[in-house]
PDB file of N, CA and C in Angstrom:
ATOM      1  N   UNK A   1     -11.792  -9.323  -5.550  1.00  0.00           N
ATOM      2  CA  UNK A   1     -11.159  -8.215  -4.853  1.00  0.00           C
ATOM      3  C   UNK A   1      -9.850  -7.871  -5.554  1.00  0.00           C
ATOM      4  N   UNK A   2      -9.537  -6.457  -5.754  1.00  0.00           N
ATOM      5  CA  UNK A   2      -8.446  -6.295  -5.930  1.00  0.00           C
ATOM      6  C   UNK A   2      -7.697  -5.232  -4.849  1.00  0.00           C
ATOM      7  N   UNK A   3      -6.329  -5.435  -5.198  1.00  0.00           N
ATOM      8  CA  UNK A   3      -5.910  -4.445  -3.843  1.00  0.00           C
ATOM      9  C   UNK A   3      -4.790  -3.546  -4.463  1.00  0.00           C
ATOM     10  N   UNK A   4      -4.520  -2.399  -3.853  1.00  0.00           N
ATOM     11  CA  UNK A   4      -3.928  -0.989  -4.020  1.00  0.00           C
ATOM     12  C   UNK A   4      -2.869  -0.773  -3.018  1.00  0.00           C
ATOM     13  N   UNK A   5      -1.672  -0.767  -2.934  1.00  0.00           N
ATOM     14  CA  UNK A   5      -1.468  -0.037  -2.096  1.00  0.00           C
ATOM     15  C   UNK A   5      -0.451   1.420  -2.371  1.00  0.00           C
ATOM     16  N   UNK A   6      -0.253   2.290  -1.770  1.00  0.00           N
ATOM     17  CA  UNK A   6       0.209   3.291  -2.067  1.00  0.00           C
ATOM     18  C   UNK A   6       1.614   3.719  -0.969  1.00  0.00           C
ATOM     19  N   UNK A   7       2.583   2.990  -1.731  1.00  0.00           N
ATOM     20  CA  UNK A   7       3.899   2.734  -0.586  1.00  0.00           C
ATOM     21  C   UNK A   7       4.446   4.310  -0.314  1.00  0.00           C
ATOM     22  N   UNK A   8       4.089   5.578  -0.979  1.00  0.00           N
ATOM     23  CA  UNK A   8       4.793   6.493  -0.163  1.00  0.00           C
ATOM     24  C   UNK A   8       3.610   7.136   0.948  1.00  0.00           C
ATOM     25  N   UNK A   9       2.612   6.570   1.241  1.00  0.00           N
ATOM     26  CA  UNK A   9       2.070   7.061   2.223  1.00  0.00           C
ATOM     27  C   UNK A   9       2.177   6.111   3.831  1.00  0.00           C
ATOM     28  N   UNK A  10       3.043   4.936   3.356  1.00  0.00           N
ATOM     29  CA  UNK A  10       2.840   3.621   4.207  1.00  0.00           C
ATOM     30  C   UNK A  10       3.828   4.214   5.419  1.00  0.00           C
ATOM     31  N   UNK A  11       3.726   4.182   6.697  1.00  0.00           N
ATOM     32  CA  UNK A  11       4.714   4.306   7.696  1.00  0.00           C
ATOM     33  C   UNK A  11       5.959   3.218   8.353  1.00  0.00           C
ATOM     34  N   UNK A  12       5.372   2.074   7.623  1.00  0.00           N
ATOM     35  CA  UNK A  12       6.076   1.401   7.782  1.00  0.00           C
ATOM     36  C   UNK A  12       5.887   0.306   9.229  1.00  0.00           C
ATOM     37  N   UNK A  13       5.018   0.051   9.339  1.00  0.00           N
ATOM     38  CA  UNK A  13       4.505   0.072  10.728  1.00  0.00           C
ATOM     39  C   UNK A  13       4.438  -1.677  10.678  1.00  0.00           C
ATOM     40  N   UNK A  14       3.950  -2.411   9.447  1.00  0.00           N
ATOM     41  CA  UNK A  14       3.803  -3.873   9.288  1.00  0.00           C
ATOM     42  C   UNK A  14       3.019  -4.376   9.468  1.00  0.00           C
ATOM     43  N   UNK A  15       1.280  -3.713  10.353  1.00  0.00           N
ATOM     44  CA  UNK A  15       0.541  -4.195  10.097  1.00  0.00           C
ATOM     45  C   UNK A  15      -0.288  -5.112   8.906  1.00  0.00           C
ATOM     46  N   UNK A  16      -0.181  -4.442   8.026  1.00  0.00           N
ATOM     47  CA  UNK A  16      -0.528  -5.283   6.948  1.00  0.00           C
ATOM     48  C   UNK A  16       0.402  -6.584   6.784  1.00  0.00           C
ATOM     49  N   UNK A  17       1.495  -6.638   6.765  1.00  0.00           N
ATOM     50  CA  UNK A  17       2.199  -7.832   6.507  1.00  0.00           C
ATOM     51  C   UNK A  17       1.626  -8.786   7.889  1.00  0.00           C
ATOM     52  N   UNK A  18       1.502  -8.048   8.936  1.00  0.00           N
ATOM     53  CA  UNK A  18       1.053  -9.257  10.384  1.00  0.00           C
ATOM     54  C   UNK A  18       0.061  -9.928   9.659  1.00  0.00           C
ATOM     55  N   UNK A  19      -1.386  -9.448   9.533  1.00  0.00           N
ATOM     56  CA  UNK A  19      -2.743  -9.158   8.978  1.00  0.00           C
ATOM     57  C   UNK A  19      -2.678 -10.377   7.795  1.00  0.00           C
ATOM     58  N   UNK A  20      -1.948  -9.955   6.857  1.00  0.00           N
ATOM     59  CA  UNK A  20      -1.892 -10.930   5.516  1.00  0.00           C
ATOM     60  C   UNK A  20      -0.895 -11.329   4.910  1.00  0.00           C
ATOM     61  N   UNK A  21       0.193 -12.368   5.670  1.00  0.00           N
ATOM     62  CA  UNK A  21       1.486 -12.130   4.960  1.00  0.00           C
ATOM     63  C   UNK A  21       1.418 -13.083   3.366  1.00  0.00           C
ATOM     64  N   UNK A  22       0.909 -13.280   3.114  1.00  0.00           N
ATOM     65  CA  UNK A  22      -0.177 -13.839   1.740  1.00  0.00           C
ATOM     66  C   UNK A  22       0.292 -12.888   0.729  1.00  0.00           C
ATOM     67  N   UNK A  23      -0.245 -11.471   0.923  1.00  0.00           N
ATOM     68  CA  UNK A  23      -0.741 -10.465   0.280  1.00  0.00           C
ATOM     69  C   UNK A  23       0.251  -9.051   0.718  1.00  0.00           C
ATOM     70  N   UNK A  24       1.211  -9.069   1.590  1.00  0.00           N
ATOM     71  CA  UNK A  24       1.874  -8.111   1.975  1.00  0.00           C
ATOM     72  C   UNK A  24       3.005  -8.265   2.708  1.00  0.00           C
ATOM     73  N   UNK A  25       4.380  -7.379   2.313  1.00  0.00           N
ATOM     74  CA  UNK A  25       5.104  -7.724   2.825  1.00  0.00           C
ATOM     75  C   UNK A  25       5.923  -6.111   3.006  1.00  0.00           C
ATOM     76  N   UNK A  26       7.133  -6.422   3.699  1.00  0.00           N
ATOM     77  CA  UNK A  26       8.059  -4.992   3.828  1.00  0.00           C
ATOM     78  C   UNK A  26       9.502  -5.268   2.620  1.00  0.00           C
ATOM     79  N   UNK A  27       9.576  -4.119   2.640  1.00  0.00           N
ATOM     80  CA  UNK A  27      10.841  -3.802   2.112  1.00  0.00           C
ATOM     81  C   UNK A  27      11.854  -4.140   2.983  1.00  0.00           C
ATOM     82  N   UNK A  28      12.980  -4.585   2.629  1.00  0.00           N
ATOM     83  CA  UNK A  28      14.348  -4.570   3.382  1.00  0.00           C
ATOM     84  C   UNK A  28      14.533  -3.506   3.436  1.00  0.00           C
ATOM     85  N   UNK A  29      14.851  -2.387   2.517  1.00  0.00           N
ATOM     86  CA  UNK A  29      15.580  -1.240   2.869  1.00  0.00           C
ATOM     87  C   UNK A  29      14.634  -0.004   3.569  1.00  0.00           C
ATOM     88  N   UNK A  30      13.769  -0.263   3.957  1.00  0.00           N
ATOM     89  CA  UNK A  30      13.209   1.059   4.699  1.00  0.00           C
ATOM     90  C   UNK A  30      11.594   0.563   5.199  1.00  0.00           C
ATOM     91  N   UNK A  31      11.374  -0.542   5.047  1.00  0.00           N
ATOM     92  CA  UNK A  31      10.076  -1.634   5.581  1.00  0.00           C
ATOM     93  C   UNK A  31       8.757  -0.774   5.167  1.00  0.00           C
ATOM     94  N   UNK A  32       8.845  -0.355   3.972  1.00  0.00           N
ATOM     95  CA  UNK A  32       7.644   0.537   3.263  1.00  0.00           C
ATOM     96  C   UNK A  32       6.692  -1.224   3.389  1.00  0.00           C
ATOM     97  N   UNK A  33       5.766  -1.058   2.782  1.00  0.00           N
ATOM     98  CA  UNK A  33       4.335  -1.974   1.946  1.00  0.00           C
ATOM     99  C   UNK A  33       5.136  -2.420   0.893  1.00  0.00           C
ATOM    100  N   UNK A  34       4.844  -3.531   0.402  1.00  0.00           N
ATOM    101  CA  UNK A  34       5.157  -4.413  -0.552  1.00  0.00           C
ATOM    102  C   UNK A  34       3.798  -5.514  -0.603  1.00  0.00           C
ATOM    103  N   UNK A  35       3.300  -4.597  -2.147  1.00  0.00           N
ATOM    104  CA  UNK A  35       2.072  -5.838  -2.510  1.00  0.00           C
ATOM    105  C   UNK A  35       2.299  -7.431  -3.209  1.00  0.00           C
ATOM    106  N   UNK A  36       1.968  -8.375  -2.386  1.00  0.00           N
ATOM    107  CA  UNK A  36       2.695  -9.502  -3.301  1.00  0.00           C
ATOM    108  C   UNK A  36       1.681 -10.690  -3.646  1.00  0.00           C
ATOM    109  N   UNK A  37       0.276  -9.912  -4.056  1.00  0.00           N
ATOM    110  CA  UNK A  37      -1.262 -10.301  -4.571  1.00  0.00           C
ATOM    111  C   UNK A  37      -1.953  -9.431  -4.730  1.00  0.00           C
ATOM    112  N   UNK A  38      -1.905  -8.611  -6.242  1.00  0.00           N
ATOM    113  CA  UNK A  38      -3.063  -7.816  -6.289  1.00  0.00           C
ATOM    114  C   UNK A  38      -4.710  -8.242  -6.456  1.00  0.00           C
ATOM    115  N   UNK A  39      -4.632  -9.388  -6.528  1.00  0.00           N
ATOM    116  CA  UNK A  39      -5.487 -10.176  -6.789  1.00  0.00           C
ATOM    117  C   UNK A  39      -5.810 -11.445  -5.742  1.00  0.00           C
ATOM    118  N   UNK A  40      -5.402 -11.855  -4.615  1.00  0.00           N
ATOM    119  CA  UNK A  40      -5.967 -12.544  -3.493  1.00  0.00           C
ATOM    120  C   UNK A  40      -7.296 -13.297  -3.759  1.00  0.00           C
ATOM    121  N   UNK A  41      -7.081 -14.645  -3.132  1.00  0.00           N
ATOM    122  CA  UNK A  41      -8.089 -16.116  -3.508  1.00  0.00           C
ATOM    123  C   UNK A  41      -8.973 -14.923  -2.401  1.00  0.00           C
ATOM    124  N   UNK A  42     -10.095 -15.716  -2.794  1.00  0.00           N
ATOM    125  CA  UNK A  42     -11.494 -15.203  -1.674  1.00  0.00           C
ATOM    126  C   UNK A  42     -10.789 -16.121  -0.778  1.00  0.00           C
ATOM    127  N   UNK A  43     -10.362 -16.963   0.060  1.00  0.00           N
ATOM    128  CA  UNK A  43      -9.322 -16.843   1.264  1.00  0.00           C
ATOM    129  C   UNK A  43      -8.648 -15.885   2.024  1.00  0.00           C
ATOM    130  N   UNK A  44      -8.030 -15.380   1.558  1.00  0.00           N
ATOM    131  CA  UNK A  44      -7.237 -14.494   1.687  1.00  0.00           C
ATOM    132  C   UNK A  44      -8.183 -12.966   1.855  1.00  0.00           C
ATOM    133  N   UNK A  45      -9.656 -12.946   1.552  1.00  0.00           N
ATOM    134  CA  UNK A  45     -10.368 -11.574   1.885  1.00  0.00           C
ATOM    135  C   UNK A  45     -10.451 -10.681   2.915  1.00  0.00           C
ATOM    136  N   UNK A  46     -10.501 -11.817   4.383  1.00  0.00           N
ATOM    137  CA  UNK A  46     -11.166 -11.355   5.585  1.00  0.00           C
ATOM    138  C   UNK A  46      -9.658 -10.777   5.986  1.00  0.00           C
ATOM    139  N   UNK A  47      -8.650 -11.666   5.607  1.00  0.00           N
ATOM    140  CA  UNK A  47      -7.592 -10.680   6.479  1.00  0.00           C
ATOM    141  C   UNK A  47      -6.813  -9.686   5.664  1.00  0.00           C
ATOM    142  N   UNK A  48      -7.145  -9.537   4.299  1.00  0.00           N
ATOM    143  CA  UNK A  48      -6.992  -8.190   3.384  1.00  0.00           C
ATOM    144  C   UNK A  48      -7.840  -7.311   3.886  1.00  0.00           C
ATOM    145  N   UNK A  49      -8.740  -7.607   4.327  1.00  0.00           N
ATOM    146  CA  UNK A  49      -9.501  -6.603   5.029  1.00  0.00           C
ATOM    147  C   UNK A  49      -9.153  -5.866   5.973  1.00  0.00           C
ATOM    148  N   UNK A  50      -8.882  -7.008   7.107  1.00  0.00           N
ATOM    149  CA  UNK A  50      -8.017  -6.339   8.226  1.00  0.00           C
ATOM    150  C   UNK A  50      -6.649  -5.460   8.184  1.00  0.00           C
ATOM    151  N   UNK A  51      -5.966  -6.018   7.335  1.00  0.00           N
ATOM    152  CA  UNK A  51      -5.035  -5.920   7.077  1.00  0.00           C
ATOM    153  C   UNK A  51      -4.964  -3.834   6.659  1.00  0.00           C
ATOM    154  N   UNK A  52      -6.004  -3.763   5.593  1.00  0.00           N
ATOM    155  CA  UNK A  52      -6.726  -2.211   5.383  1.00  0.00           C
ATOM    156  C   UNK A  52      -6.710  -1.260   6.769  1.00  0.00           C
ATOM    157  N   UNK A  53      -8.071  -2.200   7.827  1.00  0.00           N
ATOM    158  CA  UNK A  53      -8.307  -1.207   8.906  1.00  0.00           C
ATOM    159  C   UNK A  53      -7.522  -1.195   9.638  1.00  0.00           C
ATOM    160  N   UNK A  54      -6.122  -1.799  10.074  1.00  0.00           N
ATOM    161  CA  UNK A  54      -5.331  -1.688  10.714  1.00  0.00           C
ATOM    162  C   UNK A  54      -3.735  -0.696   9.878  1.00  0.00           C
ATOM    163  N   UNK A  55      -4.124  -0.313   8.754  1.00  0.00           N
ATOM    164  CA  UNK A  55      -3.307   0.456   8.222  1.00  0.00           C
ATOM    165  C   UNK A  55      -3.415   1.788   8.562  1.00  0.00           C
ATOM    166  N   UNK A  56      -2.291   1.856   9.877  1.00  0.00           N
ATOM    167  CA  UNK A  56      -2.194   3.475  10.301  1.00  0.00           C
ATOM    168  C   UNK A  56      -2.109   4.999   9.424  1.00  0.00           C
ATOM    169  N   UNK A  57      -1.714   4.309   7.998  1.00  0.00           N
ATOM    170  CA  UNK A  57      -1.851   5.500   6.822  1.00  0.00           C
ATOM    171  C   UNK A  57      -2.855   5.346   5.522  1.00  0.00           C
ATOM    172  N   UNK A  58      -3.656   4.337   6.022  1.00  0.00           N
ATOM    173  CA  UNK A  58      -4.735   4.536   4.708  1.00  0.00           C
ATOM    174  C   UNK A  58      -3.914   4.158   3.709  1.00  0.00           C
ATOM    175  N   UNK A  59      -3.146   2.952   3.768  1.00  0.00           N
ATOM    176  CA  UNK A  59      -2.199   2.856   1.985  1.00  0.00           C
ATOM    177  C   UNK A  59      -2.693   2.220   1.560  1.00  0.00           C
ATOM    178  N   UNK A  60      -3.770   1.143   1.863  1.00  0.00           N
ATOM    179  CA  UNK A  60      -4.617   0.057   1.498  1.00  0.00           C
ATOM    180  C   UNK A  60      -5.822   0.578   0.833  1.00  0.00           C
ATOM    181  N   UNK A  61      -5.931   0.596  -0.540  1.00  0.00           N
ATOM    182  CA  UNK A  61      -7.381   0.527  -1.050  1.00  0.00           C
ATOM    183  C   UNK A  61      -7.770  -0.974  -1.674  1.00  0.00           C
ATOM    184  N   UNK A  62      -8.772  -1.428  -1.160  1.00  0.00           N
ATOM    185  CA  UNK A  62      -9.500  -2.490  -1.783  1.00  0.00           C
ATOM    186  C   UNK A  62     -10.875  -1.938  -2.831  1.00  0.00           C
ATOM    187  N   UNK A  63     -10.612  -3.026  -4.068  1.00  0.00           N
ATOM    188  CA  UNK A  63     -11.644  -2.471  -4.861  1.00  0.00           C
ATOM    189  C   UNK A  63     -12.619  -3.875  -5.027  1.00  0.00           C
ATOM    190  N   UNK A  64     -13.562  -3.842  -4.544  1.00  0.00           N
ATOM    191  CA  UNK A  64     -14.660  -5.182  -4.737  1.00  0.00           C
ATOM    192  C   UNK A  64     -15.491  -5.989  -6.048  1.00  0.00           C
ATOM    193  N   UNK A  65     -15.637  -4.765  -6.627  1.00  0.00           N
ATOM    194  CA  UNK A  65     -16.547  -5.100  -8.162  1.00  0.00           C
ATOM    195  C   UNK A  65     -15.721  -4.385  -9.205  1.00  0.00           C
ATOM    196  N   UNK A  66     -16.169  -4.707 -10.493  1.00  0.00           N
ATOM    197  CA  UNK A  66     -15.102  -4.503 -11.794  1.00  0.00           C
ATOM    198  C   UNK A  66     -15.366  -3.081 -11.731  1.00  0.00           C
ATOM    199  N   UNK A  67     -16.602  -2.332 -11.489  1.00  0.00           N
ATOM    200  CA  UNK A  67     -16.743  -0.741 -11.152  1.00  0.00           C
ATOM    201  C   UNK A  67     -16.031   0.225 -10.824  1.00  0.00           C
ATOM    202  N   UNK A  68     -14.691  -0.574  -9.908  1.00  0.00           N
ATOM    203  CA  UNK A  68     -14.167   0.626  -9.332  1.00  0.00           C
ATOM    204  C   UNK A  68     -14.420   0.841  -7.994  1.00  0.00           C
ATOM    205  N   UNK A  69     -15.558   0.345  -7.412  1.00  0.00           N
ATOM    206  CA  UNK A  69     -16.073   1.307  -6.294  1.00  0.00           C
ATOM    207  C   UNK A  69     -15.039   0.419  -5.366  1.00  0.00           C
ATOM    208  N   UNK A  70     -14.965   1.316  -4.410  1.00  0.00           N
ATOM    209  CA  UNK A  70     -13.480   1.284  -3.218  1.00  0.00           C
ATOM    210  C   UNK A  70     -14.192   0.431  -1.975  1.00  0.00           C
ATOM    211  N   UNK A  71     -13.802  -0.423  -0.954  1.00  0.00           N
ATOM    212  CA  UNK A  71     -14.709  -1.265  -0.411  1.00  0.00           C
ATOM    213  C   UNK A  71     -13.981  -0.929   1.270  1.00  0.00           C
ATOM    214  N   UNK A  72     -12.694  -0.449   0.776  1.00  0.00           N
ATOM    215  CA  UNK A  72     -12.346   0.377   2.492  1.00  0.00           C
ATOM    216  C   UNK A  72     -10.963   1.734   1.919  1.00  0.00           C
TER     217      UNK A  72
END
């Protein structure tokens, strides 16, 4: 898995950091997304996952295979 995120669409909200604090964290100065594993152990999958569907702005793309193809 690899992961994407796209901090000017993030609201700032922290789900993802609840979800995976592994793999995500906030900014001090304005609590945007902060990726801190673009690359996550298969451990760390199920709640990168979550971590995605609970992202109120879609800033989370996960990519599954070397293809490209997008997995949420």
């Amino acid at each position: 898995m690899k992961v994407e995120v796209d901090d000017r669409k993030c609201l700032a909200v922290g789900n993802c950091a609840a979800a995976a604090p592994a793999v995500f964290d906030q900014r001090d100065d304005d609590g945007a997304v902060m990726l801190l594993d673009a690359t996550p152990a298969e451990r760390e999958h199920e709640r990168v996952r979550e971590a995605a569907l609970r992202c109120p702005a879609a800033a989370i793309v996960l990519h599954t295979d070397i293809t490209g193809e997008t997995d949420a």
